[in-house]
C-alpha atoms as a PDB file:
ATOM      1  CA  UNK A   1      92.420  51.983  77.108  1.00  0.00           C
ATOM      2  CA  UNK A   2      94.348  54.153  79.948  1.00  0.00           C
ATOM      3  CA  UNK A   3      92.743  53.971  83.254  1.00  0.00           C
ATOM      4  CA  UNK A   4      92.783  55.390  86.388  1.00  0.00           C
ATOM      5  CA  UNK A   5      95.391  52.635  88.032  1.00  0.00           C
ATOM      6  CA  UNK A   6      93.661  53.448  91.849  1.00  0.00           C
ATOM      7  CA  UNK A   7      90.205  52.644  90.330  1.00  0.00           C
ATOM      8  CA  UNK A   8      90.871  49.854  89.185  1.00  0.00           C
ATOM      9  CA  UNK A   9      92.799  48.195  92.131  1.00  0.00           C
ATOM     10  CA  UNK A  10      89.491  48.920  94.395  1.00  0.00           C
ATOM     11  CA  UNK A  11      87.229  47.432  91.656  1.00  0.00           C
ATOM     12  CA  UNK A  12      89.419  44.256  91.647  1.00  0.00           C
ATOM     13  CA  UNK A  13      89.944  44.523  95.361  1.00  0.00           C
ATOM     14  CA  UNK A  14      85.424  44.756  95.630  1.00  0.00           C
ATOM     15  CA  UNK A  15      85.139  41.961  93.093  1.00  0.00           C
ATOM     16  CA  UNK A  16      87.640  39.631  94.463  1.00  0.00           C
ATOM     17  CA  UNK A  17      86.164  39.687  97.764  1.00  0.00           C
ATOM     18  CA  UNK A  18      82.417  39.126  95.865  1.00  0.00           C
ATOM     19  CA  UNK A  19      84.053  36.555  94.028  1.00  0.00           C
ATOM     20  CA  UNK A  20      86.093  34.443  97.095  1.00  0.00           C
ATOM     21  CA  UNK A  21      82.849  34.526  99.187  1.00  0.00           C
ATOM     22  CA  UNK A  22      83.453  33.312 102.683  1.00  0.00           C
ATOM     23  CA  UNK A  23      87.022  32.123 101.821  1.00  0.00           C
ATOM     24  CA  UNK A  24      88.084  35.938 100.788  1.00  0.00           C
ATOM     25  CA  UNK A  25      89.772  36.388 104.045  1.00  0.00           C
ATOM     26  CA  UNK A  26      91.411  33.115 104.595  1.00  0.00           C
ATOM     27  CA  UNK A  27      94.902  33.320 104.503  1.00  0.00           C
ATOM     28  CA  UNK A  28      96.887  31.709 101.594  1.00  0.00           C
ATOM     29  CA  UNK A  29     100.901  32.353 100.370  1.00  0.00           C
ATOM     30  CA  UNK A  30     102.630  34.033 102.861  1.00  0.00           C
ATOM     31  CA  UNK A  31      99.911  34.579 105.308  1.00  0.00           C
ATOM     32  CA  UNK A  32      98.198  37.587 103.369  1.00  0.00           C
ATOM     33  CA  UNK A  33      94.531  36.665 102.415  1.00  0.00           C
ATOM     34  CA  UNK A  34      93.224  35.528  99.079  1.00  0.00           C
ATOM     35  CA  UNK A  35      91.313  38.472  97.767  1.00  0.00           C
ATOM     36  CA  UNK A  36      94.960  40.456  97.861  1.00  0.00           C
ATOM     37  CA  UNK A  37      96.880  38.075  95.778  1.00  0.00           C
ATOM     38  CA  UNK A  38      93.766  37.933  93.512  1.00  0.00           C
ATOM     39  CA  UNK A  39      94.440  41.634  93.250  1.00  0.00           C
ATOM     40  CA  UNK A  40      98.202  41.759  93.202  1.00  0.00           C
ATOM     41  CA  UNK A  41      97.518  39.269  90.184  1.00  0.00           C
ATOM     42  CA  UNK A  42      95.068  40.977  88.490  1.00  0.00           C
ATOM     43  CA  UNK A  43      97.555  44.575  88.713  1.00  0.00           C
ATOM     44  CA  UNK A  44     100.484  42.627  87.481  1.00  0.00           C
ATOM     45  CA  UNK A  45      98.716  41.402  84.541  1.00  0.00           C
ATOM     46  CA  UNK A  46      96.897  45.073  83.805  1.00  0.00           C
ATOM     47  CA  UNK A  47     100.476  46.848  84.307  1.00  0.00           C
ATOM     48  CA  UNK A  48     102.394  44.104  82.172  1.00  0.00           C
ATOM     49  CA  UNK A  49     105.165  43.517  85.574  1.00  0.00           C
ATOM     50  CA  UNK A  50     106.531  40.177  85.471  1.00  0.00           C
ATOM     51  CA  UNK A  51     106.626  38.324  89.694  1.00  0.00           C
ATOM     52  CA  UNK A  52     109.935  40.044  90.451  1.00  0.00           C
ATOM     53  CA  UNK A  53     108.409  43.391  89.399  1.00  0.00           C
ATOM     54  CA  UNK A  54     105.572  43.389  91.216  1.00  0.00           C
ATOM     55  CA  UNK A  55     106.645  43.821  94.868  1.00  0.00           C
ATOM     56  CA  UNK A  56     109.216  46.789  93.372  1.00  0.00           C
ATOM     57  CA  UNK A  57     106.710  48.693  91.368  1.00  0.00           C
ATOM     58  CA  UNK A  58     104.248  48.568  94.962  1.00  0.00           C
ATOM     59  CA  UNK A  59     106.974  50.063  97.050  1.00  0.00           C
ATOM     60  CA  UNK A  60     106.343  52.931  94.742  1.00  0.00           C
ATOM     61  CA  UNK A  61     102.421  53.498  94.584  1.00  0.00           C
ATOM     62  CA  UNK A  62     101.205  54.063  98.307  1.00  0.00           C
ATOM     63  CA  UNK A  63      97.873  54.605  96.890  1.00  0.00           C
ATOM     64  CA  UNK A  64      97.558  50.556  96.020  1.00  0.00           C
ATOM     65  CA  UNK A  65      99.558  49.785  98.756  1.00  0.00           C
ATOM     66  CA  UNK A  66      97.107  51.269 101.397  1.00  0.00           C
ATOM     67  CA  UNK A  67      94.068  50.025  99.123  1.00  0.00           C
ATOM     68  CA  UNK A  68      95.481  46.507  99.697  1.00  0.00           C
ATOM     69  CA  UNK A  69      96.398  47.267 103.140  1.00  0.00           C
ATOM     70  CA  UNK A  70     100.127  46.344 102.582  1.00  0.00           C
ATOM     71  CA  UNK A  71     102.837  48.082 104.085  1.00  0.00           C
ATOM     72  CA  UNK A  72     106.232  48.760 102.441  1.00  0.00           C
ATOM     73  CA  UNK A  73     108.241  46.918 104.400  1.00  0.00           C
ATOM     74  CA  UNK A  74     106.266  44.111 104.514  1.00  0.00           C
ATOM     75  CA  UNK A  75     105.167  43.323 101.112  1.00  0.00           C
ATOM     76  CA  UNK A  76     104.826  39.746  99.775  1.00  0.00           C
ATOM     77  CA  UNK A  77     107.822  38.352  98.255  1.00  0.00           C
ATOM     78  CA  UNK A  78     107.732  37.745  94.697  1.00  0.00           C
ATOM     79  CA  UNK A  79     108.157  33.590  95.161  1.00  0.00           C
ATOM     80  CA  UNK A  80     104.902  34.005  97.423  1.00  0.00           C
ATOM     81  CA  UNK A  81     102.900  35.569  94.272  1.00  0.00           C
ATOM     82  CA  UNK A  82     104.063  32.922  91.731  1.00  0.00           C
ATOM     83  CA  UNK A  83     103.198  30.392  94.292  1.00  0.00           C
ATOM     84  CA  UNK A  84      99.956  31.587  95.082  1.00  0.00           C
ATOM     85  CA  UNK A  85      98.555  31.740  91.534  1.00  0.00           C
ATOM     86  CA  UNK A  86      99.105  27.612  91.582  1.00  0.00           C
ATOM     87  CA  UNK A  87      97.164  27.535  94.784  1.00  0.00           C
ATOM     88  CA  UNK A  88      94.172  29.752  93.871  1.00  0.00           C
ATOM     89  CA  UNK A  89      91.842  27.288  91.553  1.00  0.00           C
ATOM     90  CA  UNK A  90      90.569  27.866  88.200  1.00  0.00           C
ATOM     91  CA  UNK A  91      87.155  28.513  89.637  1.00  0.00           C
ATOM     92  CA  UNK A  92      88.593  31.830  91.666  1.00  0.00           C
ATOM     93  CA  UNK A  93      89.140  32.809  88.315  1.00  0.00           C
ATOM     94  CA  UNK A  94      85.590  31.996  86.773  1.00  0.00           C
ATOM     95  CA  UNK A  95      84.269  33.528  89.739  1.00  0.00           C
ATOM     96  CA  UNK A  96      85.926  36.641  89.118  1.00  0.00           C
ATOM     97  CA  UNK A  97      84.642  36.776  85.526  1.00  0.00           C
ATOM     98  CA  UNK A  98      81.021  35.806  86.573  1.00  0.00           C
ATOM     99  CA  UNK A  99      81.351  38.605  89.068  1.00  0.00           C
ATOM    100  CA  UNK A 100      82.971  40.823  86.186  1.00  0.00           C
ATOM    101  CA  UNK A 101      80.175  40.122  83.866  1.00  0.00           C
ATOM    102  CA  UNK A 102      77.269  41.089  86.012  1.00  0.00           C
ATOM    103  CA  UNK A 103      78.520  44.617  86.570  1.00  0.00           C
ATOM    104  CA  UNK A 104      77.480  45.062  82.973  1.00  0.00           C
ATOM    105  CA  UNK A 105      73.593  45.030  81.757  1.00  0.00           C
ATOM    106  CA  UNK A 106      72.657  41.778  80.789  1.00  0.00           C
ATOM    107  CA  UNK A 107      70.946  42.251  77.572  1.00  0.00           C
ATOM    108  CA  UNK A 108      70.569  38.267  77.261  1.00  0.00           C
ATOM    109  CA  UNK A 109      71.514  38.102  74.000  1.00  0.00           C
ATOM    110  CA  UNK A 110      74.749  36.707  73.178  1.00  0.00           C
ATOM    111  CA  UNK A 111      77.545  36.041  70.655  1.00  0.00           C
ATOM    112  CA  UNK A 112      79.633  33.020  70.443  1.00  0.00           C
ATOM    113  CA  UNK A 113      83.064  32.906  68.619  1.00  0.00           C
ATOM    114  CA  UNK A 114      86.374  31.400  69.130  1.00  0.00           C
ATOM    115  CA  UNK A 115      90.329  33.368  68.876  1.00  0.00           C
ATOM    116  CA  UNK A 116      93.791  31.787  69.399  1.00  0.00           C
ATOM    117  CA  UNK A 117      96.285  33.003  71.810  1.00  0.00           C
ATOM    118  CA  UNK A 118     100.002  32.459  70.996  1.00  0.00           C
ATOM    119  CA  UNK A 119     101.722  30.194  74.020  1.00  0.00           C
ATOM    120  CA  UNK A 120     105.134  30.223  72.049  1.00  0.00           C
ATOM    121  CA  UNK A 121     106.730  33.511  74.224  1.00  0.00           C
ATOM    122  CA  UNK A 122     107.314  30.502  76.817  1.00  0.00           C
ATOM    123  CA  UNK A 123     110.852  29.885  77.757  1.00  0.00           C
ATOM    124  CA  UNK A 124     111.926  27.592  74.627  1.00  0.00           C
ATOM    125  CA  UNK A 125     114.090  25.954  76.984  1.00  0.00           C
ATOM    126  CA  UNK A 126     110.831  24.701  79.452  1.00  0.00           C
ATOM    127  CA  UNK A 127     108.867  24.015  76.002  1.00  0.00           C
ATOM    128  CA  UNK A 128     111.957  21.294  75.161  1.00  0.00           C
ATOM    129  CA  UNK A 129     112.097  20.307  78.995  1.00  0.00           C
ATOM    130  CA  UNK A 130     108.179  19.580  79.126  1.00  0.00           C
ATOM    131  CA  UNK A 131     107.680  18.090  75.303  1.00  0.00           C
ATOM    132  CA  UNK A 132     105.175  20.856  74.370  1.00  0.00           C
ATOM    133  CA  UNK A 133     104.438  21.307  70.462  1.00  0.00           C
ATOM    134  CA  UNK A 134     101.553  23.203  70.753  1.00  0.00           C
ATOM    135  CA  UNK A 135     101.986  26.875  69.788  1.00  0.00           C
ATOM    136  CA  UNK A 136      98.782  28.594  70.221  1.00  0.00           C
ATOM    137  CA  UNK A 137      95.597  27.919  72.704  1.00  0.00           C
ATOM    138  CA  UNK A 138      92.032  28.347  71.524  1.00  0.00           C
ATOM    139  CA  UNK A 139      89.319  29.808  73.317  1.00  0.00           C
ATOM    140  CA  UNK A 140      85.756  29.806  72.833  1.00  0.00           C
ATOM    141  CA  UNK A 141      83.624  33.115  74.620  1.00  0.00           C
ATOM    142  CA  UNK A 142      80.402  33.976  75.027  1.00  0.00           C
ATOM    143  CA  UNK A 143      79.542  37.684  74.263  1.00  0.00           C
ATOM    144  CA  UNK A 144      76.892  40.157  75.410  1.00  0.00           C
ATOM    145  CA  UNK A 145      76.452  41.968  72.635  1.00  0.00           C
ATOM    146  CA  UNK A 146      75.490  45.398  74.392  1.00  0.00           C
ATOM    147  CA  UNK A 147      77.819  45.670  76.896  1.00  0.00           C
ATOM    148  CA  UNK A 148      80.927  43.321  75.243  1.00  0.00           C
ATOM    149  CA  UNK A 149      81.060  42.063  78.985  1.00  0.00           C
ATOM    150  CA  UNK A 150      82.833  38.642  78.336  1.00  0.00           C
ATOM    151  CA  UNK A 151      80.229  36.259  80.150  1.00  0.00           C
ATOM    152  CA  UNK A 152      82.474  32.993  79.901  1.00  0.00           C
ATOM    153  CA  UNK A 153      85.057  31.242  78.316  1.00  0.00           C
ATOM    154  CA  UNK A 154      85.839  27.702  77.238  1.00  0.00           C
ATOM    155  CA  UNK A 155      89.944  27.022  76.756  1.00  0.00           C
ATOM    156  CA  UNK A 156      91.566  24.072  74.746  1.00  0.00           C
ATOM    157  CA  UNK A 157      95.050  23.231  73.696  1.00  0.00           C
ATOM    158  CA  UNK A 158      93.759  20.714  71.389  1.00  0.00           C
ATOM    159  CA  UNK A 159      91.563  22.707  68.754  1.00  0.00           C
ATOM    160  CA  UNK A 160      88.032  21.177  69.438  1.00  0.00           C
ATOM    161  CA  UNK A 161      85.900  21.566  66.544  1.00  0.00           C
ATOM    162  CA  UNK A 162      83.540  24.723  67.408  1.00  0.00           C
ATOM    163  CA  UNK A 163      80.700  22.443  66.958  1.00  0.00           C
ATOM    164  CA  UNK A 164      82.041  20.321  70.240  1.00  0.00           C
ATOM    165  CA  UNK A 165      83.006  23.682  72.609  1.00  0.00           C
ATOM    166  CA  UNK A 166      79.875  26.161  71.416  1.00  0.00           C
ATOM    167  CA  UNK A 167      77.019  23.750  72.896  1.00  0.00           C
ATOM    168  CA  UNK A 168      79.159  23.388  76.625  1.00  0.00           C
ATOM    169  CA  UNK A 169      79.855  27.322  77.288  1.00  0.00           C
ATOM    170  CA  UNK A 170      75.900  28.086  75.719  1.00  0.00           C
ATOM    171  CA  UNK A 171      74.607  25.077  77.854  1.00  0.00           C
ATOM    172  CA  UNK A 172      76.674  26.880  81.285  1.00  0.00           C
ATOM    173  CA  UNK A 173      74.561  29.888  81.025  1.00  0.00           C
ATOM    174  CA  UNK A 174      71.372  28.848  79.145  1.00  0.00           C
ATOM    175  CA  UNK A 175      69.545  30.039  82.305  1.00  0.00           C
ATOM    176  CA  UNK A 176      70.256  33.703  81.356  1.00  0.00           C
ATOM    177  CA  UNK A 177      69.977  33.909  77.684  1.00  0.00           C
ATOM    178  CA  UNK A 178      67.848  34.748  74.700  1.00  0.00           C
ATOM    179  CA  UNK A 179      69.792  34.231  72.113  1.00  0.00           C
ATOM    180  CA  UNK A 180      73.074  33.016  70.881  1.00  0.00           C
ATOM    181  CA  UNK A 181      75.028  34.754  67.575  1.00  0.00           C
ATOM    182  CA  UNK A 182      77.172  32.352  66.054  1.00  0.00           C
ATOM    183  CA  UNK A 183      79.096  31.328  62.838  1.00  0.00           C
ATOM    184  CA  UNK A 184      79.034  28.367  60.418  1.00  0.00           C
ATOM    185  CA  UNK A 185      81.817  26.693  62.214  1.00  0.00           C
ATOM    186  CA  UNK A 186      79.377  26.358  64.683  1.00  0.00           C
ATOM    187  CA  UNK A 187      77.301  24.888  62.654  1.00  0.00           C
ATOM    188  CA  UNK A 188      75.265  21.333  62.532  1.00  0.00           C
ATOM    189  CA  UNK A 189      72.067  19.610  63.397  1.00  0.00           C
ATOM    190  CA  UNK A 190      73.375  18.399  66.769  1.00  0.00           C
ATOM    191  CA  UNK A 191      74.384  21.339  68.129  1.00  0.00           C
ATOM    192  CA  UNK A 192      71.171  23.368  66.566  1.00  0.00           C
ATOM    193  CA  UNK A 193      69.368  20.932  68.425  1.00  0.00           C
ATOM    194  CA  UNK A 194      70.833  21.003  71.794  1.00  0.00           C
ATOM    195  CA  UNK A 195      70.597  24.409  72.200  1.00  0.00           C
ATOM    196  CA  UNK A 196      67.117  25.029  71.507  1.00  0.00           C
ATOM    197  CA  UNK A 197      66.602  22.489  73.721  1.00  0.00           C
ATOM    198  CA  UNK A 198      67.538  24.812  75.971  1.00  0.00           C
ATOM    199  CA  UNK A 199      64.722  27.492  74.839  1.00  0.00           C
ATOM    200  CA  UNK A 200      67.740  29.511  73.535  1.00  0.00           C
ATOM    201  CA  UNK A 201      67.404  30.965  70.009  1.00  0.00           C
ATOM    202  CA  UNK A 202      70.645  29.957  67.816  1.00  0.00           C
ATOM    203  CA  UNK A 203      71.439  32.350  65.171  1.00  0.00           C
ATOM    204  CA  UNK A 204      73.952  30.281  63.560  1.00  0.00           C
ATOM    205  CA  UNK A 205      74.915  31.266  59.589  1.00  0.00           C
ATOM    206  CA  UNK A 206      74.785  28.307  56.996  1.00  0.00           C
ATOM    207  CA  UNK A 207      77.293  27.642  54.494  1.00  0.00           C
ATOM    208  CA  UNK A 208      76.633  27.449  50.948  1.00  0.00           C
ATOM    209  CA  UNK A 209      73.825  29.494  48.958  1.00  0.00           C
ATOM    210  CA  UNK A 210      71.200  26.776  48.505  1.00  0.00           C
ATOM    211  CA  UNK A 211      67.668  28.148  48.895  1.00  0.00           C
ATOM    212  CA  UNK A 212      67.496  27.022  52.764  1.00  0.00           C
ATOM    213  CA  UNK A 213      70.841  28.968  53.453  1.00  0.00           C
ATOM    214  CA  UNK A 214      69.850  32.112  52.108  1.00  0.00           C
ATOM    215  CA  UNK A 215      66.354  31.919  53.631  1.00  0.00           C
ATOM    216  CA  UNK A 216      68.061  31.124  57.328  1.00  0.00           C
ATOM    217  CA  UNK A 217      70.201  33.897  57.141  1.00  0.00           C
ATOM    218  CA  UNK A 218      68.260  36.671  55.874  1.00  0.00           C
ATOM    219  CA  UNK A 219      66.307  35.606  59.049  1.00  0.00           C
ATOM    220  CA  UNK A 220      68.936  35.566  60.871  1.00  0.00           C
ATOM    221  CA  UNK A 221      69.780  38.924  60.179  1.00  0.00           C
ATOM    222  CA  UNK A 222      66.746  40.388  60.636  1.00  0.00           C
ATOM    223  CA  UNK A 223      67.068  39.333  64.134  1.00  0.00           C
ATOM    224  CA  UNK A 224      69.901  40.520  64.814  1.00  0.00           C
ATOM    225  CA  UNK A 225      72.783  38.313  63.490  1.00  0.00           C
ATOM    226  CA  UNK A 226      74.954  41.233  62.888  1.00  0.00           C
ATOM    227  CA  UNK A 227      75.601  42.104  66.691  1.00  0.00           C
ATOM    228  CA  UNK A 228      78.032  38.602  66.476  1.00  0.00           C
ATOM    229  CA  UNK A 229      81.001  40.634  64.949  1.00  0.00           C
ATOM    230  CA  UNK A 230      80.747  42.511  68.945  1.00  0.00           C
ATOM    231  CA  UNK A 231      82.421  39.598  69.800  1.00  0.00           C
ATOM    232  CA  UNK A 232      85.484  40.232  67.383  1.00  0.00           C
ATOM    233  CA  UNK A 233      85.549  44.123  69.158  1.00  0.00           C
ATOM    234  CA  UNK A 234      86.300  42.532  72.790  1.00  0.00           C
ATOM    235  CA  UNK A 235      88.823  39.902  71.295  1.00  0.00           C
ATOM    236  CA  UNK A 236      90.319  43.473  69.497  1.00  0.00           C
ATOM    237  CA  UNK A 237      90.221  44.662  73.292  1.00  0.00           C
ATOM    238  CA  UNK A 238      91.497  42.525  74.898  1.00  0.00           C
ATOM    239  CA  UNK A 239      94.488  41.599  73.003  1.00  0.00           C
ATOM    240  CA  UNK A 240      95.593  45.703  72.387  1.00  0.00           C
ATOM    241  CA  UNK A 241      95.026  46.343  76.096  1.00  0.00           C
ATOM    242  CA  UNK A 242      97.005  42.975  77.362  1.00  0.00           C
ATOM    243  CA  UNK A 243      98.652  41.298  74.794  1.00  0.00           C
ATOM    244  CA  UNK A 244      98.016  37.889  72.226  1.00  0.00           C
ATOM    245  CA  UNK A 245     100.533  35.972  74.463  1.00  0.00           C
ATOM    246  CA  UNK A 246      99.966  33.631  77.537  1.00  0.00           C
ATOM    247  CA  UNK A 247     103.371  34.476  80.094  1.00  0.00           C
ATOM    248  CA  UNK A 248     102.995  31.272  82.000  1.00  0.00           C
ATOM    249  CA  UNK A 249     104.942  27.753  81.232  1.00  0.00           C
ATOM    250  CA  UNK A 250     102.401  25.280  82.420  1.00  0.00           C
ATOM    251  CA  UNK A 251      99.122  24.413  80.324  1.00  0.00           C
ATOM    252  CA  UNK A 252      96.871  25.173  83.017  1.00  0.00           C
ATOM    253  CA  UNK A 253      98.520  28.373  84.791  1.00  0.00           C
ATOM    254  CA  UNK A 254      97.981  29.392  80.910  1.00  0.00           C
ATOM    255  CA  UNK A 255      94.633  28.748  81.399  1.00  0.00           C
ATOM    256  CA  UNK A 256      93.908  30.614  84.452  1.00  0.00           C
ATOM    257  CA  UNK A 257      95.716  33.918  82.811  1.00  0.00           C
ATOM    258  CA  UNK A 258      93.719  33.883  79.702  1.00  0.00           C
ATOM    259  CA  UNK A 259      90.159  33.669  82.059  1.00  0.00           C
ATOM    260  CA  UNK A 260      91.769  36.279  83.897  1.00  0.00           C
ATOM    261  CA  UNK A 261      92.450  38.456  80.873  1.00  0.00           C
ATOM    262  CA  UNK A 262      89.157  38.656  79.983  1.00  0.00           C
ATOM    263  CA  UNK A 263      87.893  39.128  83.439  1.00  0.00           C
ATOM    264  CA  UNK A 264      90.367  42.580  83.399  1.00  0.00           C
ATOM    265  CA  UNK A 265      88.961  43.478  80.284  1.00  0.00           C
ATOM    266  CA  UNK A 266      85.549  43.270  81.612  1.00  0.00           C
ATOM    267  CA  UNK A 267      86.768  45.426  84.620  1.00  0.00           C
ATOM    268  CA  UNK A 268      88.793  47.839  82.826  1.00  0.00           C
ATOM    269  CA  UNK A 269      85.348  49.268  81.455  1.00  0.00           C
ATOM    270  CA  UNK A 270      83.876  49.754  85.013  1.00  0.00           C
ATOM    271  CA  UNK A 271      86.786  52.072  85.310  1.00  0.00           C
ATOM    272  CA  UNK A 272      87.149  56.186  84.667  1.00  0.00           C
ATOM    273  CA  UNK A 273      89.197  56.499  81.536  1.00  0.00           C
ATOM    274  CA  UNK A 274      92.530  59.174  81.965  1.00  0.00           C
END
């Protein structure tokens, strides 16, 4: 989706600072604060620039500059951005997808479903240096089916069964939900039963056809089982608007891109459309 660029640098600049808190002005790589280099993160990944870039393409757009109130002959190095997105912590990240999220109406019903990101565009030389084998990352969201704001996200380079990740994102945000959409590979007794411990209604699809299948899920539908596929349309989203890559080399600056992916995606539609 094309977007007004200008927009959406002062909804990441007003989310950042919502997100960071107290610490949004404290000064981190290169003496600039932390809510810019969350934003100067969050436009590189939207535009697609790699660290060099960034700094070259600002020189050009006074209209960010002066949003971020950066002036062009004084703009952070491109060795102060890479650095800083090691020192901001996963949970300036989560914040900024919480944050994200609750822009959108909260319908309280949710879907849960898992995609794989590819991790092989790495330098091939670092993935030999480092020992890495594994090619692609899986992640685990949580959906609001109404507004396809992406609510949270569970990340794992060692393909968890979906019966082990679905019960820890579900059990993160149990306090705001309804209902939860899922699957048959989220399917078992355990998990059934942890989650309506939480007095959250699982609409999880059996496998086979045996009498109790069919029964469930003709229930299941009738409640509204069918709004789970909304989580397929933001993973369709999200990986037209930035990509089915992860950039970084290291596991858990991989990590930190792919929550904020989804946190762009779920600012991207606060934004005017071109």
């Amino acid at each position: 989706m094309e977007i007004d660029l200008l927009d959406f640098v002062e909804q990441c600049r007003h989310l950042a600072k919502q997100a960071l808190g107290k610490h949004a002005g404290e000064p981190a790589s290169g003496g600039f604060a932390r809510w810019v280099h969350v934003v100067l993160h969050c436009f590189r990944l939207e535009e697609g620039h790699s660290y060099r870039e960034t700094p070259n393409r600002l020189k050009y757009i006074a209209e960010v500059r002066d949003a971020l109130g950066l002036d062009r002959d004084e703009l952070p190095d491109y060795s102060t951005i890479y650095k800083s997105f090691d020192r901001l912590k996963m949970w300036v990240w989560r914040a900024l997808l919480r944050v994200s999220a609750q822009q959108h109406p909260q319908s309280g019903h949710a879907a849960l479903d898992s995609t794989f990101f590819d991790r092989r565009r790495a330098s091939s030389y670092f993935r030999q240096r480092s020992g890495s084998t594994v090619q692609t990352l899986k992640v685990t969201t949580l959906t609001d089916v109404e507004s396809l704001a992406v609510l949270d996200v569970h990340i794992t380079a060692r393909w968890k069964h979906d019966t082990k990740t679905g019960p820890q994102v579900v059990r993160r945000n149990a306090d705001d939900l309804q209902s939860v959409a899922a699957d048959n590979g989220f399917q078992d007794w355990h998990t059934e039963y942890e989650i309506a411990a939480y007095d959250v209604e699982y609409l999880v699809h059996y496998r086979g056809s045996s009498p109790k299948a069919a029964l469930n899920n003709a229930l299941n539908r009738a409640n509204g089982y069918s709004q789970r596929w909304m989580a397929e349309t933001s993973y369709s989203t999200a990986k037209r608007s930035l990509g089915d890559a992860v950039r970084a080399l290291g596991w858990y600056r991989q990590f930190r891109e792919i929550v904020l992916m989804f946190a762009i995606i779920n600012i991207e539609s606060l934004c005017e459309p071109l």
